[in-house]
C-alpha atoms as a PDB file:
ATOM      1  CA  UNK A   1     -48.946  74.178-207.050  1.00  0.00           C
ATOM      2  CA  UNK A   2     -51.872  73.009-205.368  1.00  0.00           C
ATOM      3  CA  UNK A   3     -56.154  74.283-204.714  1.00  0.00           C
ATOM      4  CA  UNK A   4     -57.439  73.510-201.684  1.00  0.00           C
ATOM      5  CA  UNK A   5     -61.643  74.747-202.051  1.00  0.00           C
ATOM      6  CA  UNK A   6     -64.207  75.103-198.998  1.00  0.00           C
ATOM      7  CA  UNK A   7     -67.515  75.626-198.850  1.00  0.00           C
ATOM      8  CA  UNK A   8     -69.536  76.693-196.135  1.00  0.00           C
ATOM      9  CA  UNK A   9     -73.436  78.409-195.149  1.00  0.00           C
ATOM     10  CA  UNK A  10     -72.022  80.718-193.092  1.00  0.00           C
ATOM     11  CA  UNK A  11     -69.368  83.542-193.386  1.00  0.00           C
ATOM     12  CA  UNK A  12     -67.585  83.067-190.057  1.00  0.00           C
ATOM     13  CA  UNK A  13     -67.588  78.870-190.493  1.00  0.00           C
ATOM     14  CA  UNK A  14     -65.765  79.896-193.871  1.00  0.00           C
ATOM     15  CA  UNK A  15     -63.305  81.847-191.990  1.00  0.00           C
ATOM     16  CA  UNK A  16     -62.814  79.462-189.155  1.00  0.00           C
ATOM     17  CA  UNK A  17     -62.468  76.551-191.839  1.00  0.00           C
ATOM     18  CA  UNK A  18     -60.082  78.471-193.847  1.00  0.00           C
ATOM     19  CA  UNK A  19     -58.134  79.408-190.733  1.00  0.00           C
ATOM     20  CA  UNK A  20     -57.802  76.105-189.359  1.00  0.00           C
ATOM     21  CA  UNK A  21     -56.472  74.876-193.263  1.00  0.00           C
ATOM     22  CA  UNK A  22     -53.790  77.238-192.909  1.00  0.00           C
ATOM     23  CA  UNK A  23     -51.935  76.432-190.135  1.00  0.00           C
ATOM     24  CA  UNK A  24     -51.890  72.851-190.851  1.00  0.00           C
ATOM     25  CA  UNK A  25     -49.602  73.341-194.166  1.00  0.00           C
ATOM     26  CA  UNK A  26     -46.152  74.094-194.572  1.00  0.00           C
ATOM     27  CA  UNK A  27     -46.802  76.519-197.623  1.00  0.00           C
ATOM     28  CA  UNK A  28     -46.436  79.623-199.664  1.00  0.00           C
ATOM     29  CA  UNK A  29     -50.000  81.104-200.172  1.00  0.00           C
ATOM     30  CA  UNK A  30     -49.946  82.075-203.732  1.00  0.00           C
ATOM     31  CA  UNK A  31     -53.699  83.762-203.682  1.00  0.00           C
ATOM     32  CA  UNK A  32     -56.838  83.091-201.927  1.00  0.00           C
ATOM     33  CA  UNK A  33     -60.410  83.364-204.108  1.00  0.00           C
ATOM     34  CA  UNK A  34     -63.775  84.400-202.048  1.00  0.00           C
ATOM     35  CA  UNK A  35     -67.081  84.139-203.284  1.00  0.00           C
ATOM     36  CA  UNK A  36     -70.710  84.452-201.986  1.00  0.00           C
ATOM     37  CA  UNK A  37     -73.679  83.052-203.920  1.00  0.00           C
ATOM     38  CA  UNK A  38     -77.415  83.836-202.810  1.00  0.00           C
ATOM     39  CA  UNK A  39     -80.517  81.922-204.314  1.00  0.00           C
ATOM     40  CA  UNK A  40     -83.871  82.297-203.245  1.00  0.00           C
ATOM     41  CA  UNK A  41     -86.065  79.076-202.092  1.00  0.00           C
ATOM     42  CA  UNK A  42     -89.542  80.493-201.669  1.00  0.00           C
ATOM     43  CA  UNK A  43     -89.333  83.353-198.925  1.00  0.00           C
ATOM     44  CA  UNK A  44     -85.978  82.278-197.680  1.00  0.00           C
ATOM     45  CA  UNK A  45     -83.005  83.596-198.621  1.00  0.00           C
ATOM     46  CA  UNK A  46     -79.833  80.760-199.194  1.00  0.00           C
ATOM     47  CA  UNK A  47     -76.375  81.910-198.890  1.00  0.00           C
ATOM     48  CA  UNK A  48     -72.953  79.863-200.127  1.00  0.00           C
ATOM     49  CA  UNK A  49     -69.729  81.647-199.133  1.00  0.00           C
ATOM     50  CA  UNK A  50     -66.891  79.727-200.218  1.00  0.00           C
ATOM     51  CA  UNK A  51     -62.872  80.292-200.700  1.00  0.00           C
ATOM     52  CA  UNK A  52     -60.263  78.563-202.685  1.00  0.00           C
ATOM     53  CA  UNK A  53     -56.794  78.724-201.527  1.00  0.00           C
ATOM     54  CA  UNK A  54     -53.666  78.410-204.236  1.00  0.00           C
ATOM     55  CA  UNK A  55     -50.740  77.314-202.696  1.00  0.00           C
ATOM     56  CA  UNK A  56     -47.222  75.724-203.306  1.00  0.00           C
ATOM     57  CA  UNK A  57     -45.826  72.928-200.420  1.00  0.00           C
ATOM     58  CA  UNK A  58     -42.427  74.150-199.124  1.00  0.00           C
ATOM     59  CA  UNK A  59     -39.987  70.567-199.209  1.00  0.00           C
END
């Protein structure tokens, strides 16, 4: 079993990132985790979306 983790700014980069990840392996996709974060730096708001993808390589 394997983890592959991303980390991106923005939602659809995430998705596109993630994407891209999976149809470069040869794998069962056991479970995929999301999560957004959000911190504030003075006015702004920051957001962190990221995704970690459990998955076994097929032989």
């Amino acid at each position: 079993m394997k983890v592959k983790c991303f980390d991106e700014n923005h939602e659809k980069d995430l998705e596109m990132t993630v994407n891209s990840f999976l149809q470069t392996i040869n794998a069962d996709i056991i479970d995929i985790k999301y999560q957004v974060a959000i911190a504030m730096q003075g006015e702004d708001q920051i957001f962190c979306f990221s995704a970690m993808v459990i998955y076994c390589e097929k032989n």
